[in-house]
PDB file of N, CA and C in Angstrom:
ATOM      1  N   UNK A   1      28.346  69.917  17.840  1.00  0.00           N
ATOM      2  CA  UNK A   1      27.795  70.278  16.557  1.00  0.00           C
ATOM      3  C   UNK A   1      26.937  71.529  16.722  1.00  0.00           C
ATOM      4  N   UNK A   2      27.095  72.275  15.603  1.00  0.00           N
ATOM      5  CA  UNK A   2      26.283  73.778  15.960  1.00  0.00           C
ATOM      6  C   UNK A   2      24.373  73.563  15.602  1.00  0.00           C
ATOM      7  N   UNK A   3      24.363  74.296  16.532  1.00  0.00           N
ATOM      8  CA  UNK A   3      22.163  74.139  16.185  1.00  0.00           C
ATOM      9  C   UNK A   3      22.064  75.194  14.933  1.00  0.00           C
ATOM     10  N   UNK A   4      21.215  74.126  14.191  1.00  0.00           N
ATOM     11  CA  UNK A   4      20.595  74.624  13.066  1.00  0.00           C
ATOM     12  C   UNK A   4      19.315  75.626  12.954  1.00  0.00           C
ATOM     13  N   UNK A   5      19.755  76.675  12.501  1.00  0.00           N
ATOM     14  CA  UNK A   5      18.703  77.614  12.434  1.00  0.00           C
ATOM     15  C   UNK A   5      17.529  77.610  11.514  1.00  0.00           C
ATOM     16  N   UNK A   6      18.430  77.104  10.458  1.00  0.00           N
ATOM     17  CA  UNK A   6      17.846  77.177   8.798  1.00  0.00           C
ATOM     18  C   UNK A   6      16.373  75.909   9.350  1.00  0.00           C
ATOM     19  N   UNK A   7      15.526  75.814   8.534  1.00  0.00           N
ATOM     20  CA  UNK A   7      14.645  74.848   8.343  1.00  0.00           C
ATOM     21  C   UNK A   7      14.678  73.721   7.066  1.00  0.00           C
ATOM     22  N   UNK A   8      14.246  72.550   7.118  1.00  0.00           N
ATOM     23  CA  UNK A   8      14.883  71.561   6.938  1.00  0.00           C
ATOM     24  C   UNK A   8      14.317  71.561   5.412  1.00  0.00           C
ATOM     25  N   UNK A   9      13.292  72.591   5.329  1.00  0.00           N
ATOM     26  CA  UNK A   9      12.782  73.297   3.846  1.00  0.00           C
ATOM     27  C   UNK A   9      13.373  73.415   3.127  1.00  0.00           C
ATOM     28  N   UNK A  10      14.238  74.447   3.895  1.00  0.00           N
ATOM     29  CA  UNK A  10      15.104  75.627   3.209  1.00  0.00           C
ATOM     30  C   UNK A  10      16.338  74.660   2.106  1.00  0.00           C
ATOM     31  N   UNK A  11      16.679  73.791   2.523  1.00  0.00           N
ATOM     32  CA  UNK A  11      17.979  72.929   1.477  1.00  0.00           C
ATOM     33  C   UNK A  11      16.811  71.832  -0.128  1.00  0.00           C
ATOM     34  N   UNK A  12      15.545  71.906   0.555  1.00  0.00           N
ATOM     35  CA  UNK A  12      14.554  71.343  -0.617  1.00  0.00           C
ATOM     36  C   UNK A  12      14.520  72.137  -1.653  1.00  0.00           C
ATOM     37  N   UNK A  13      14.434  70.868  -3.245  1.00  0.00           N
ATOM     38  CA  UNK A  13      14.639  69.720  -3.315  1.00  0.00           C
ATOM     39  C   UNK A  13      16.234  69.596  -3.155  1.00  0.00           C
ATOM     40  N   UNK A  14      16.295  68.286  -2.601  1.00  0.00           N
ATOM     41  CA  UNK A  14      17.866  67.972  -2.507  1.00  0.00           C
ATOM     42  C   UNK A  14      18.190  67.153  -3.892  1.00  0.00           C
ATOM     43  N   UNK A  15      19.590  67.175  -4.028  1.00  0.00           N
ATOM     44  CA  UNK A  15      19.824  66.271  -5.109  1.00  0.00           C
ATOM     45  C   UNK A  15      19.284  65.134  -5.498  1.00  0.00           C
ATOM     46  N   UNK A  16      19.629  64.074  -6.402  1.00  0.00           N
ATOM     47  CA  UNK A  16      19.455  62.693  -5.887  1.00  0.00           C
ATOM     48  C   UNK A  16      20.295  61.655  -5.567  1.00  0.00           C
ATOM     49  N   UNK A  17      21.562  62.188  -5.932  1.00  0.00           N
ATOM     50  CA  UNK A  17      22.603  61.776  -4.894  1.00  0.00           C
ATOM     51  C   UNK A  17      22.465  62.066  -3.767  1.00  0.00           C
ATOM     52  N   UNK A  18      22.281  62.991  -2.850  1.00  0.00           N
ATOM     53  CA  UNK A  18      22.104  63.382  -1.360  1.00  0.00           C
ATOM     54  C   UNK A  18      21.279  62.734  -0.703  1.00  0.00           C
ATOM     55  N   UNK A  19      19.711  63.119  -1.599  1.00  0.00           N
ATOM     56  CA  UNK A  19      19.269  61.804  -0.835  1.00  0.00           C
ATOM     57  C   UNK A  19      19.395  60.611  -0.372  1.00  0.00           C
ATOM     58  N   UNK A  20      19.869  60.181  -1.647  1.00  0.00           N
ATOM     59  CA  UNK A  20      20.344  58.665  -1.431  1.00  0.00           C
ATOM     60  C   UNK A  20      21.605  58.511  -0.674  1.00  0.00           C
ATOM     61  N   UNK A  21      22.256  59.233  -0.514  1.00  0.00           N
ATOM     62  CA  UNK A  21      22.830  59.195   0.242  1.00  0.00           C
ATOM     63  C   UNK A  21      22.605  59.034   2.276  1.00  0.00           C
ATOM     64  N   UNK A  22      21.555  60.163   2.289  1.00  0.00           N
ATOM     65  CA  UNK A  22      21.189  60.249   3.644  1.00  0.00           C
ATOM     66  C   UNK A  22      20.536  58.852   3.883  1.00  0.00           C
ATOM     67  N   UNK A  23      19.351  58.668   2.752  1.00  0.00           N
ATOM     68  CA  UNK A  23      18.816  56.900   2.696  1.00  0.00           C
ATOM     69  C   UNK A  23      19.415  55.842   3.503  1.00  0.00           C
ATOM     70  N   UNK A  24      20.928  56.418   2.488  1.00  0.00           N
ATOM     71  CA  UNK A  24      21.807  54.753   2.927  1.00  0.00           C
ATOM     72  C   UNK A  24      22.293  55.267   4.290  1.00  0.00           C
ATOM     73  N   UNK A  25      22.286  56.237   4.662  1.00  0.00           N
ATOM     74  CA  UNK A  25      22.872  56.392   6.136  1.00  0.00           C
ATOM     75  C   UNK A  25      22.128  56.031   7.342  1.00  0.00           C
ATOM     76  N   UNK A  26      20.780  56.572   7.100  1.00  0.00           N
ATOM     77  CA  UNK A  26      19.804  55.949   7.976  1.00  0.00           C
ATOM     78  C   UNK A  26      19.655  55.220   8.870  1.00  0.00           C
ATOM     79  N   UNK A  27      20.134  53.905   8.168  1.00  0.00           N
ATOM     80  CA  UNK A  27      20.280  52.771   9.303  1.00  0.00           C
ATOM     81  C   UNK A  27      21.517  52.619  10.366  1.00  0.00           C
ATOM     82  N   UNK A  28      22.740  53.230   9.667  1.00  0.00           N
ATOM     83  CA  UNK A  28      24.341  52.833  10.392  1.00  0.00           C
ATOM     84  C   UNK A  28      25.116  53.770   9.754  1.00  0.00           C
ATOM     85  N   UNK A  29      26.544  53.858  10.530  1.00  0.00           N
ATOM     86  CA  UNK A  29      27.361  54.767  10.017  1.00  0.00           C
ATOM     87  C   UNK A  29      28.008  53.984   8.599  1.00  0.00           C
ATOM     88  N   UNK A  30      28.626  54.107   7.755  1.00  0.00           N
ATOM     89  CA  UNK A  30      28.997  53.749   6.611  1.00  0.00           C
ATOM     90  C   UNK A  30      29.954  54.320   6.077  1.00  0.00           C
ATOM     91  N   UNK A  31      30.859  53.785   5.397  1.00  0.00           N
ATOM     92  CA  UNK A  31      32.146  54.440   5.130  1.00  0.00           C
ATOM     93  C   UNK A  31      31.948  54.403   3.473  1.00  0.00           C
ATOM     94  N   UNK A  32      32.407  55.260   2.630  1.00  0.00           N
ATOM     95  CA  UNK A  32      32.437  55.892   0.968  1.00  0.00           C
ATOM     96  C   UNK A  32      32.021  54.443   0.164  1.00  0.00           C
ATOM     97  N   UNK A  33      32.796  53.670   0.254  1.00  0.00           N
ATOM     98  CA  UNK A  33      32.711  52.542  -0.582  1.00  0.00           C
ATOM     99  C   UNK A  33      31.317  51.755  -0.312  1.00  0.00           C
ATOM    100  N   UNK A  34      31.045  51.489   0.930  1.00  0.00           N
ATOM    101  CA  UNK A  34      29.924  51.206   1.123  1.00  0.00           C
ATOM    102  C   UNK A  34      28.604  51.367   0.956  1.00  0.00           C
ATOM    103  N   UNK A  35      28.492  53.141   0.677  1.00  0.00           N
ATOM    104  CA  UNK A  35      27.734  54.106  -0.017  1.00  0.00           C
ATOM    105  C   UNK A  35      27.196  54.026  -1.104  1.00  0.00           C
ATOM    106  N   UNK A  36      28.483  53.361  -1.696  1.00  0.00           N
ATOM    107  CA  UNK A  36      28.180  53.631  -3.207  1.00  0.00           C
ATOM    108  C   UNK A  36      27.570  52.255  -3.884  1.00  0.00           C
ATOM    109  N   UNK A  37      27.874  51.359  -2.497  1.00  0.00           N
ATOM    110  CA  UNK A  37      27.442  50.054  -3.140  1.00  0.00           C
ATOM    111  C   UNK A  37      25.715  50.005  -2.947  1.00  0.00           C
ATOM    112  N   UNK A  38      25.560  50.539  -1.718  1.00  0.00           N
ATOM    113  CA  UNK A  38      24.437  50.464  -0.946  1.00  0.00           C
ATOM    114  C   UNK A  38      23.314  51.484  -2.150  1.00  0.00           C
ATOM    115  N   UNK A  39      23.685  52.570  -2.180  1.00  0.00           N
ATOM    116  CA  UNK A  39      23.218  53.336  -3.300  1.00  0.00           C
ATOM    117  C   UNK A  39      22.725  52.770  -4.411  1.00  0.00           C
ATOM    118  N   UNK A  40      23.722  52.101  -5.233  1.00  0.00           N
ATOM    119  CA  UNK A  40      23.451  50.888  -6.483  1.00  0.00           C
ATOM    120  C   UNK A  40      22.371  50.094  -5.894  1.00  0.00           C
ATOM    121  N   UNK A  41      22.647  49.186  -4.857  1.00  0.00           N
ATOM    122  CA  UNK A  41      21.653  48.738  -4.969  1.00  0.00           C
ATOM    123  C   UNK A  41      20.387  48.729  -4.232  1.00  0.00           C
ATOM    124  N   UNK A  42      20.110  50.006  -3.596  1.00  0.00           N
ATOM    125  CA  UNK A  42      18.770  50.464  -3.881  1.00  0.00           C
ATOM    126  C   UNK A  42      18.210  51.279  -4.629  1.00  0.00           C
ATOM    127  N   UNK A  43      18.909  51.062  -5.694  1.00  0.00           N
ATOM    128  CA  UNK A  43      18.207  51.896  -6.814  1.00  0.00           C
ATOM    129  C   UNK A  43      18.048  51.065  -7.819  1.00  0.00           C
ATOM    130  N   UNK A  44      18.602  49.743  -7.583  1.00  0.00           N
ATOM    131  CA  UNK A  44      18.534  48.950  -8.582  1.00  0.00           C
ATOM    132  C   UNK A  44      19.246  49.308  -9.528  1.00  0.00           C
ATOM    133  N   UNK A  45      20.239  49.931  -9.483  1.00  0.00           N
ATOM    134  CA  UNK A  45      21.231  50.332  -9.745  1.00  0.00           C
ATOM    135  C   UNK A  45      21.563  51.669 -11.097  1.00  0.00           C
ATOM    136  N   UNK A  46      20.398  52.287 -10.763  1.00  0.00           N
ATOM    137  CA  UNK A  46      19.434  53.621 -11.560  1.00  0.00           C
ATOM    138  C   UNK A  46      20.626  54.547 -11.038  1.00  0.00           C
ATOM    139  N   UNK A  47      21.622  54.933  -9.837  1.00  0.00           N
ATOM    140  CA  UNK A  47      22.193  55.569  -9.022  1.00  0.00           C
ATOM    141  C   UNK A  47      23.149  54.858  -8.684  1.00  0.00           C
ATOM    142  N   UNK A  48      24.614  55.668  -9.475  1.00  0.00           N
ATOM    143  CA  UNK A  48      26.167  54.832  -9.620  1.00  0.00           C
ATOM    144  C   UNK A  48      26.456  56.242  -9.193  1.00  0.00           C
ATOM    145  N   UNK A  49      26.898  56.162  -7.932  1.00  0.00           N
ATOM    146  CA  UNK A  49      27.540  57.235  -7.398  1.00  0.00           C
ATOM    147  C   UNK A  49      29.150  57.294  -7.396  1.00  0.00           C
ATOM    148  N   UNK A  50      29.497  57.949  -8.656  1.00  0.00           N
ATOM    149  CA  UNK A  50      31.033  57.770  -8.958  1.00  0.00           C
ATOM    150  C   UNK A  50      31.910  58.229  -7.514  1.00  0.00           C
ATOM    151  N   UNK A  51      33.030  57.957  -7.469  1.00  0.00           N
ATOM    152  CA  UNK A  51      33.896  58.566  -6.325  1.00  0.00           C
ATOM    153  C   UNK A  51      34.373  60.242  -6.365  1.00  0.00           C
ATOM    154  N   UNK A  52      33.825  60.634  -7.421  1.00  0.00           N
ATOM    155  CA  UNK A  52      34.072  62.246  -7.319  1.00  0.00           C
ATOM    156  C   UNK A  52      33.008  62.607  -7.106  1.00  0.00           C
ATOM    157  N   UNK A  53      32.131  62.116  -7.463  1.00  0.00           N
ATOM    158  CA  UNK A  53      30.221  63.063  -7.035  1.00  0.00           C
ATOM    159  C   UNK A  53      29.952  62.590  -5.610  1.00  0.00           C
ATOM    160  N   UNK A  54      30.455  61.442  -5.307  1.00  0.00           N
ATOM    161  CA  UNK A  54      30.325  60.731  -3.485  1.00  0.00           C
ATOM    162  C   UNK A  54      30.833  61.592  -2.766  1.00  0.00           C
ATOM    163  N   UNK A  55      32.355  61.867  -2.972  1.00  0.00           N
ATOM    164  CA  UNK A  55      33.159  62.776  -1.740  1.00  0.00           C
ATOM    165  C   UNK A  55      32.576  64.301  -2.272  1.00  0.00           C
ATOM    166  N   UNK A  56      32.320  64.453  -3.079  1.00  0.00           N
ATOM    167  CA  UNK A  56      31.773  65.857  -3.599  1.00  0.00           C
ATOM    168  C   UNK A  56      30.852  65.845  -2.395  1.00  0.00           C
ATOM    169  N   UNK A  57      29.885  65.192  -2.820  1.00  0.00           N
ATOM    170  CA  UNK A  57      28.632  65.362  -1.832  1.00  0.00           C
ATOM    171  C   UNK A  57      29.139  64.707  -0.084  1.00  0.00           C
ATOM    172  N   UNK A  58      29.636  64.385  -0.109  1.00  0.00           N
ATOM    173  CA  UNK A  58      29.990  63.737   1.224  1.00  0.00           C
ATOM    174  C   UNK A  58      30.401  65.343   1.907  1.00  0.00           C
ATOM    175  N   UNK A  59      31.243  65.893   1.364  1.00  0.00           N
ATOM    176  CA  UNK A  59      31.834  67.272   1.864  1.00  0.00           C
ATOM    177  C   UNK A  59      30.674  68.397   2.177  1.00  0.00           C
ATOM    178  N   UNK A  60      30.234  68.502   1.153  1.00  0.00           N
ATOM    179  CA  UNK A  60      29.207  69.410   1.044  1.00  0.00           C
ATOM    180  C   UNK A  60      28.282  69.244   2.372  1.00  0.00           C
ATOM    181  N   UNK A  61      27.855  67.698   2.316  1.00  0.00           N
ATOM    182  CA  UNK A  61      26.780  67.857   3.182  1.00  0.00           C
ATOM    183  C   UNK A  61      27.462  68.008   4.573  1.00  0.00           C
ATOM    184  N   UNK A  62      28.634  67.214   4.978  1.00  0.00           N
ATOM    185  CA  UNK A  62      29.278  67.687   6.029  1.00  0.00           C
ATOM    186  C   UNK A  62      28.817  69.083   6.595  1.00  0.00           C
ATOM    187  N   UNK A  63      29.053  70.658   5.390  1.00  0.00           N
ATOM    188  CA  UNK A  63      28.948  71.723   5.790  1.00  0.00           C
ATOM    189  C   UNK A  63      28.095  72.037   5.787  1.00  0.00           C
ATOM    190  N   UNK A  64      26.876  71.637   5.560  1.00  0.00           N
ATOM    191  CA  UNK A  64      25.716  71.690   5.827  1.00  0.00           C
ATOM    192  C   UNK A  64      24.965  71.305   7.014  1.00  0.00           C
ATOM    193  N   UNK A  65      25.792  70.361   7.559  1.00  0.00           N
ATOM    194  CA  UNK A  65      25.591  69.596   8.915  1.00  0.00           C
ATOM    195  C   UNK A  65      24.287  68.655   8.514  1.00  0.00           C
ATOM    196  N   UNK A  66      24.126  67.863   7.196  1.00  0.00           N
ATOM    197  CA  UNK A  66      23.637  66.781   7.203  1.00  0.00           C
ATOM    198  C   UNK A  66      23.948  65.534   7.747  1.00  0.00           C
ATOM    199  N   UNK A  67      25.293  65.423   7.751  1.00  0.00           N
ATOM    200  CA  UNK A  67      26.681  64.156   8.340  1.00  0.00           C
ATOM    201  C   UNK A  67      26.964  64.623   8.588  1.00  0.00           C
ATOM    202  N   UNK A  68      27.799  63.874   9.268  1.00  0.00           N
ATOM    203  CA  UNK A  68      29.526  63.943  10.322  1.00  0.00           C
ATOM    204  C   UNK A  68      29.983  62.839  10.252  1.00  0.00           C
ATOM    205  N   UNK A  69      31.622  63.369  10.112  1.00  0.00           N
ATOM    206  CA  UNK A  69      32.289  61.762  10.144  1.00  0.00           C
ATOM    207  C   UNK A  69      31.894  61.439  11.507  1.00  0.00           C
ATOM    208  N   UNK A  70      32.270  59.916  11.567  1.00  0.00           N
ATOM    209  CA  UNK A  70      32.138  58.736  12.854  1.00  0.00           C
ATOM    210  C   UNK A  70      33.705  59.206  13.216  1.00  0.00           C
ATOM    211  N   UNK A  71      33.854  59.150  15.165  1.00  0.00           N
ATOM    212  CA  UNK A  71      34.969  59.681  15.301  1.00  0.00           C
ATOM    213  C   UNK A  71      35.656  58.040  15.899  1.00  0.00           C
ATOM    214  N   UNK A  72      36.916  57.840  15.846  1.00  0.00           N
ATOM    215  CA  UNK A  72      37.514  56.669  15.961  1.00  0.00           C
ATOM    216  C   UNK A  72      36.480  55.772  17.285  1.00  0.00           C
ATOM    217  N   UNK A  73      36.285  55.947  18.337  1.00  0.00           N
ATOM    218  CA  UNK A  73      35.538  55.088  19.349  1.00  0.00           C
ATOM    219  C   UNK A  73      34.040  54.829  18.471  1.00  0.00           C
ATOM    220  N   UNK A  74      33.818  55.328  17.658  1.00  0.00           N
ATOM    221  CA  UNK A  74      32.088  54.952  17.174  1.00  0.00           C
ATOM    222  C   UNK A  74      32.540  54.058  15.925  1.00  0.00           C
ATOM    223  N   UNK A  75      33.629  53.488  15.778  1.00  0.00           N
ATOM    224  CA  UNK A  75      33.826  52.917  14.627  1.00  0.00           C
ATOM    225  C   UNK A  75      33.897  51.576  14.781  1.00  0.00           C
ATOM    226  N   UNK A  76      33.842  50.427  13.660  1.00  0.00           N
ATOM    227  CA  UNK A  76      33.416  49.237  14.022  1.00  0.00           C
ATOM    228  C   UNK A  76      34.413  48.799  14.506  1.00  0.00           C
ATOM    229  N   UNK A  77      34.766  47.138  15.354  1.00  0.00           N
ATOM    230  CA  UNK A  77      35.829  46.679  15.984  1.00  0.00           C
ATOM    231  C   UNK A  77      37.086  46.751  15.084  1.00  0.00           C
ATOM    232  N   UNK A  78      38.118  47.087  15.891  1.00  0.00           N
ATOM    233  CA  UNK A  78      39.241  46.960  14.684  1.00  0.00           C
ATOM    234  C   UNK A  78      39.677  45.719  14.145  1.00  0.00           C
ATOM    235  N   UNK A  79      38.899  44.466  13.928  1.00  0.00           N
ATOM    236  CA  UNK A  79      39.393  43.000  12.987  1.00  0.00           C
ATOM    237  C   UNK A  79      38.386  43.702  11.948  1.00  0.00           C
ATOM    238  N   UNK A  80      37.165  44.163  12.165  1.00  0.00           N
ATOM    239  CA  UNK A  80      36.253  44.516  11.039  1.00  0.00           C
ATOM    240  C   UNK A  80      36.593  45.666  10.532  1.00  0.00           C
ATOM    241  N   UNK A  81      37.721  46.355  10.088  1.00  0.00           N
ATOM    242  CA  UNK A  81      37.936  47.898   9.960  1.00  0.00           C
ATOM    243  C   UNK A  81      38.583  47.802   9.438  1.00  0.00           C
ATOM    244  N   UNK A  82      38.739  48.857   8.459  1.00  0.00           N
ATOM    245  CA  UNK A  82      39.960  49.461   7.898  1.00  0.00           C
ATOM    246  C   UNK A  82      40.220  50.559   7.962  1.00  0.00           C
ATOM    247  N   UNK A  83      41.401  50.959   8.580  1.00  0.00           N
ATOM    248  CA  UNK A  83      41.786  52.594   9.688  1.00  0.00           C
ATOM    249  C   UNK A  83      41.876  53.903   8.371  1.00  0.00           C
ATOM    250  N   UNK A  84      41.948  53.226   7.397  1.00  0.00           N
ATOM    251  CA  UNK A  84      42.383  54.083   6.061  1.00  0.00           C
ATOM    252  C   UNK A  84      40.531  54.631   5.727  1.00  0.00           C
ATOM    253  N   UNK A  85      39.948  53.590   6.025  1.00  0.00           N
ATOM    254  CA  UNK A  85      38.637  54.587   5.935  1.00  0.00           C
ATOM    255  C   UNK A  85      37.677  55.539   7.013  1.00  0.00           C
ATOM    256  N   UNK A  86      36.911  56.346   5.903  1.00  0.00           N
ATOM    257  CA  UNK A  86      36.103  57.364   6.873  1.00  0.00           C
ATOM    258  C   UNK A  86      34.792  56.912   7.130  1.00  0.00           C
ATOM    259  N   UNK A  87      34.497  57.271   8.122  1.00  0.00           N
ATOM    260  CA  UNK A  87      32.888  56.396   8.343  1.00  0.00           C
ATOM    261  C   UNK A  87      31.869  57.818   8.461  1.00  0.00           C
ATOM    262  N   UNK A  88      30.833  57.486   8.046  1.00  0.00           N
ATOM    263  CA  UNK A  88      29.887  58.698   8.145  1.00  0.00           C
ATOM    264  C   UNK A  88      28.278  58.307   8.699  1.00  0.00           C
ATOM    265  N   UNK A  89      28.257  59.092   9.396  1.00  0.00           N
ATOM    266  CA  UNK A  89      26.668  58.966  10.366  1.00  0.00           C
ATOM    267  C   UNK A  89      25.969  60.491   9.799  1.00  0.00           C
ATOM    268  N   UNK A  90      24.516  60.066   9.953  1.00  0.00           N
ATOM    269  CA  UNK A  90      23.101  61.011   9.389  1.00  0.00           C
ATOM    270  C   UNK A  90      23.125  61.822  10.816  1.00  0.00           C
ATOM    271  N   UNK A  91      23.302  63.055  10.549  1.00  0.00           N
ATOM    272  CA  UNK A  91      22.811  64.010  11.891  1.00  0.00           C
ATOM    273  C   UNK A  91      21.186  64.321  12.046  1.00  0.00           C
ATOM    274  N   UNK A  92      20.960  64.472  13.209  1.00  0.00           N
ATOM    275  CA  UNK A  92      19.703  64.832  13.330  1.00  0.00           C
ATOM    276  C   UNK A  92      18.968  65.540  12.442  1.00  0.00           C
ATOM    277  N   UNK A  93      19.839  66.833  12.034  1.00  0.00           N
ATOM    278  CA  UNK A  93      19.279  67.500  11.181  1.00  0.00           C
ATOM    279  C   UNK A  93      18.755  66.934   9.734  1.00  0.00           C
ATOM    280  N   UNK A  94      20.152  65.982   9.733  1.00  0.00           N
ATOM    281  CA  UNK A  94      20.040  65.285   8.110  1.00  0.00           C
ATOM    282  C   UNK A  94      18.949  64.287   8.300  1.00  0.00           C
ATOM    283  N   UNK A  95      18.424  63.785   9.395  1.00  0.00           N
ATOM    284  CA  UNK A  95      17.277  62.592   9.084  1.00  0.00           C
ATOM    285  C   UNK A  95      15.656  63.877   9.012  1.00  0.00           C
ATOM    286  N   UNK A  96      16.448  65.181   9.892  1.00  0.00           N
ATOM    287  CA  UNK A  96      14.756  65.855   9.454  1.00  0.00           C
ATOM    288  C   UNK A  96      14.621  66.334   7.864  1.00  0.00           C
ATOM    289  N   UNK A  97      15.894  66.670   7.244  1.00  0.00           N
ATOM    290  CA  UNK A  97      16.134  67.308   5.919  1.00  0.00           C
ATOM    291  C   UNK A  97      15.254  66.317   5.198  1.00  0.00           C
ATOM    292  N   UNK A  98      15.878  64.625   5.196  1.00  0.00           N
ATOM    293  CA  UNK A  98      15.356  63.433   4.544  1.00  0.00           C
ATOM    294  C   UNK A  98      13.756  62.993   4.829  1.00  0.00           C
ATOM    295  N   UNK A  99      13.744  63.552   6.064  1.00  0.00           N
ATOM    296  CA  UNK A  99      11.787  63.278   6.284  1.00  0.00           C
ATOM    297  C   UNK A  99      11.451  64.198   5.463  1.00  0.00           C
ATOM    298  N   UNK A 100      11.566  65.474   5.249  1.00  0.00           N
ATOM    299  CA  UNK A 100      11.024  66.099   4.643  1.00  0.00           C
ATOM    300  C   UNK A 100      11.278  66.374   2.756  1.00  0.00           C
ATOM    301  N   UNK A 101      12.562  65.681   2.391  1.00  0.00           N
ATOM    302  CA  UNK A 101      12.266  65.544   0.945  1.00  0.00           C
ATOM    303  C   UNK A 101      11.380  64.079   0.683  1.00  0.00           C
ATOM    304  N   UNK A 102      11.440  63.241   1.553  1.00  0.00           N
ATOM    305  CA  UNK A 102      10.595  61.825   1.315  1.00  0.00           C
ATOM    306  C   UNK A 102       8.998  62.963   1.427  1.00  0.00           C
ATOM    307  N   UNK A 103       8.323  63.669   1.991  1.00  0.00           N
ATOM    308  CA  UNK A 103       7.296  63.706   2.044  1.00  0.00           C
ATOM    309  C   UNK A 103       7.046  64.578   0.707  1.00  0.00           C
ATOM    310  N   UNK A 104       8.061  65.260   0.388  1.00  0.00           N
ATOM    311  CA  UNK A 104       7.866  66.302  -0.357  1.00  0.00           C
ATOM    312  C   UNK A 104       8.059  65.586  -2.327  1.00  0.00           C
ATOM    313  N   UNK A 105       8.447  63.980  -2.354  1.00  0.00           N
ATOM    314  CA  UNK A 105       8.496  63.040  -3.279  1.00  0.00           C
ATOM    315  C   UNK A 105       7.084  62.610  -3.356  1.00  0.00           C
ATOM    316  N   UNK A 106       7.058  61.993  -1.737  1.00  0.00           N
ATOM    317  CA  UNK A 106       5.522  61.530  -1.773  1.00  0.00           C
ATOM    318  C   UNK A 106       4.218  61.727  -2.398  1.00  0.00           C
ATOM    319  N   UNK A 107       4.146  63.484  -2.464  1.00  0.00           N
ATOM    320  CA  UNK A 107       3.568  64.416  -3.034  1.00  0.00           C
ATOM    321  C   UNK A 107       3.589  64.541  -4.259  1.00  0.00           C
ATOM    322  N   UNK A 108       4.763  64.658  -4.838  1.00  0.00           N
ATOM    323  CA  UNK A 108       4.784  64.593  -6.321  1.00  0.00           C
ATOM    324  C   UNK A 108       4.749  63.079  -6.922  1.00  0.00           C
ATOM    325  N   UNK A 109       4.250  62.254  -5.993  1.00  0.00           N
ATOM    326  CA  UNK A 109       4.563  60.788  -6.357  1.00  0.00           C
ATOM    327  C   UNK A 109       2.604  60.742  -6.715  1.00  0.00           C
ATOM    328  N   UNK A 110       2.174  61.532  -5.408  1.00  0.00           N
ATOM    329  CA  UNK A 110       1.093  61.706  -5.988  1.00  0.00           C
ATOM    330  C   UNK A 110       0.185  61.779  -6.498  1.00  0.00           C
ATOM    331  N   UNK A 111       0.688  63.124  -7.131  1.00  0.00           N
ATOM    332  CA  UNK A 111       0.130  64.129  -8.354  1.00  0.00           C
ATOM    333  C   UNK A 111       0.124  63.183  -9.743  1.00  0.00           C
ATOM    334  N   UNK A 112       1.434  62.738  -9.827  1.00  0.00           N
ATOM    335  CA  UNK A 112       1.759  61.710 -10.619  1.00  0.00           C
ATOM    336  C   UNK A 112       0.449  60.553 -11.452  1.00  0.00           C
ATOM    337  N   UNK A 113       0.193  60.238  -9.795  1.00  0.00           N
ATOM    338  CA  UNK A 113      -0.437  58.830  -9.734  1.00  0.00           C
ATOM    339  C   UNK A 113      -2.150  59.479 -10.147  1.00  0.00           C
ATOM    340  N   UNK A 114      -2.464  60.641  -9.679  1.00  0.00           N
ATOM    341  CA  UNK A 114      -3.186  61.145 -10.280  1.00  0.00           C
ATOM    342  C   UNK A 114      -3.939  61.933 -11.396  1.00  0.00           C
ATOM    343  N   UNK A 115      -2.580  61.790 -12.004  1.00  0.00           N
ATOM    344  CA  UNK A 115      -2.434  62.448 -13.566  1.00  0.00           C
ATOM    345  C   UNK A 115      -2.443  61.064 -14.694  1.00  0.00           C
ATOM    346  N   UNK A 116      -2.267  60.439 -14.066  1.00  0.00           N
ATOM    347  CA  UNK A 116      -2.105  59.121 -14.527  1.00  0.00           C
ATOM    348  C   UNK A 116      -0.681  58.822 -15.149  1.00  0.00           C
ATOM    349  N   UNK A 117       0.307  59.607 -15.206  1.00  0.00           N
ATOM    350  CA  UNK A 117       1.843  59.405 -15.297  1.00  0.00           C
ATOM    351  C   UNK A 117       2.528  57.980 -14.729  1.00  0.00           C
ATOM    352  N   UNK A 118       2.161  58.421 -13.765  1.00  0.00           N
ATOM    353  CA  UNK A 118       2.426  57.089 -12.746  1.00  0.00           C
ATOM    354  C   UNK A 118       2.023  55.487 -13.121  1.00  0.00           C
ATOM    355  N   UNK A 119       0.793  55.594 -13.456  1.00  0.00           N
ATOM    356  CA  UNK A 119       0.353  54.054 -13.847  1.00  0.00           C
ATOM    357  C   UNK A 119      -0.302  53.820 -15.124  1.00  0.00           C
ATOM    358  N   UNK A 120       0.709  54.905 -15.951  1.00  0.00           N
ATOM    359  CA  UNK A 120       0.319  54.693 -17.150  1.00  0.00           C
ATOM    360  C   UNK A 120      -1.231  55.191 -18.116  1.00  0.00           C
ATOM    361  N   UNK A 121      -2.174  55.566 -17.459  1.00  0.00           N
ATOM    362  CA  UNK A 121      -3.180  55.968 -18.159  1.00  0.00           C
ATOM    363  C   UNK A 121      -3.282  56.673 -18.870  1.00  0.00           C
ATOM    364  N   UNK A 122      -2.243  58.034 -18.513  1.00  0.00           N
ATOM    365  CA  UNK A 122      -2.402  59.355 -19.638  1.00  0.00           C
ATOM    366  C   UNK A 122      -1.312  58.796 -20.780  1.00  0.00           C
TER     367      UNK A 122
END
């Protein structure tokens, strides 16, 4: 994989598909369908990532070098698999991209909370 020059700034703010996307990657590699379920429901289902905005963004971030597909040996046992799908893992870069829009939410989560937006006062 090529070293990233850019800073993990430079792609902020990310979508909110992307994020959530990198989110659900976080823990394990994950294949499209799984994404989209995982997505729903941590958002409580605020975030229905249709199958054209998923592989949309699935691609994209690829060239960005947020992901990479999982290459056949990193994939789960073959009774648990299905060979027809793609599996996708968070690159290094993509978990620094995601530290840094979580901090950069945090912030405006905030401002928020201090405007009183957040918990209702204003």
């Amino acid at each position: 994989m090529a070293e990233h020059t850019e800073q993990p700034e430079s792609l902020l703010p990310l979508p909110p598909a992307t994020f959530q996307i990198l989110v659900t990657l976080a823990d394990q590699p994950k294949h499209g369908y799984a994404i989209m379920q995982d997505a729903a429901a941590h958002t409580g289902g605020e975030l229905k990532l249709g199958a054209g905005t998923l592989y949309r963004s699935l691609q994209r971030m690829q060239e960005q070098g947020l992901i990479v597909e999982v290459s056949q040996r990193q994939r789960p046992a073959r009774e648990l698999d299905d060979e027809r799908r793609r599996y996708y893992r968070i690159t290094p870069f993509g978990e620094a991209v995601a530290r840094a829009e979580a901090r950069r939410l945090a912030r405006l989560l905030k401002l928020a909370r201090a405007s009183g937006l957040a918990t209702g006062r204003a």
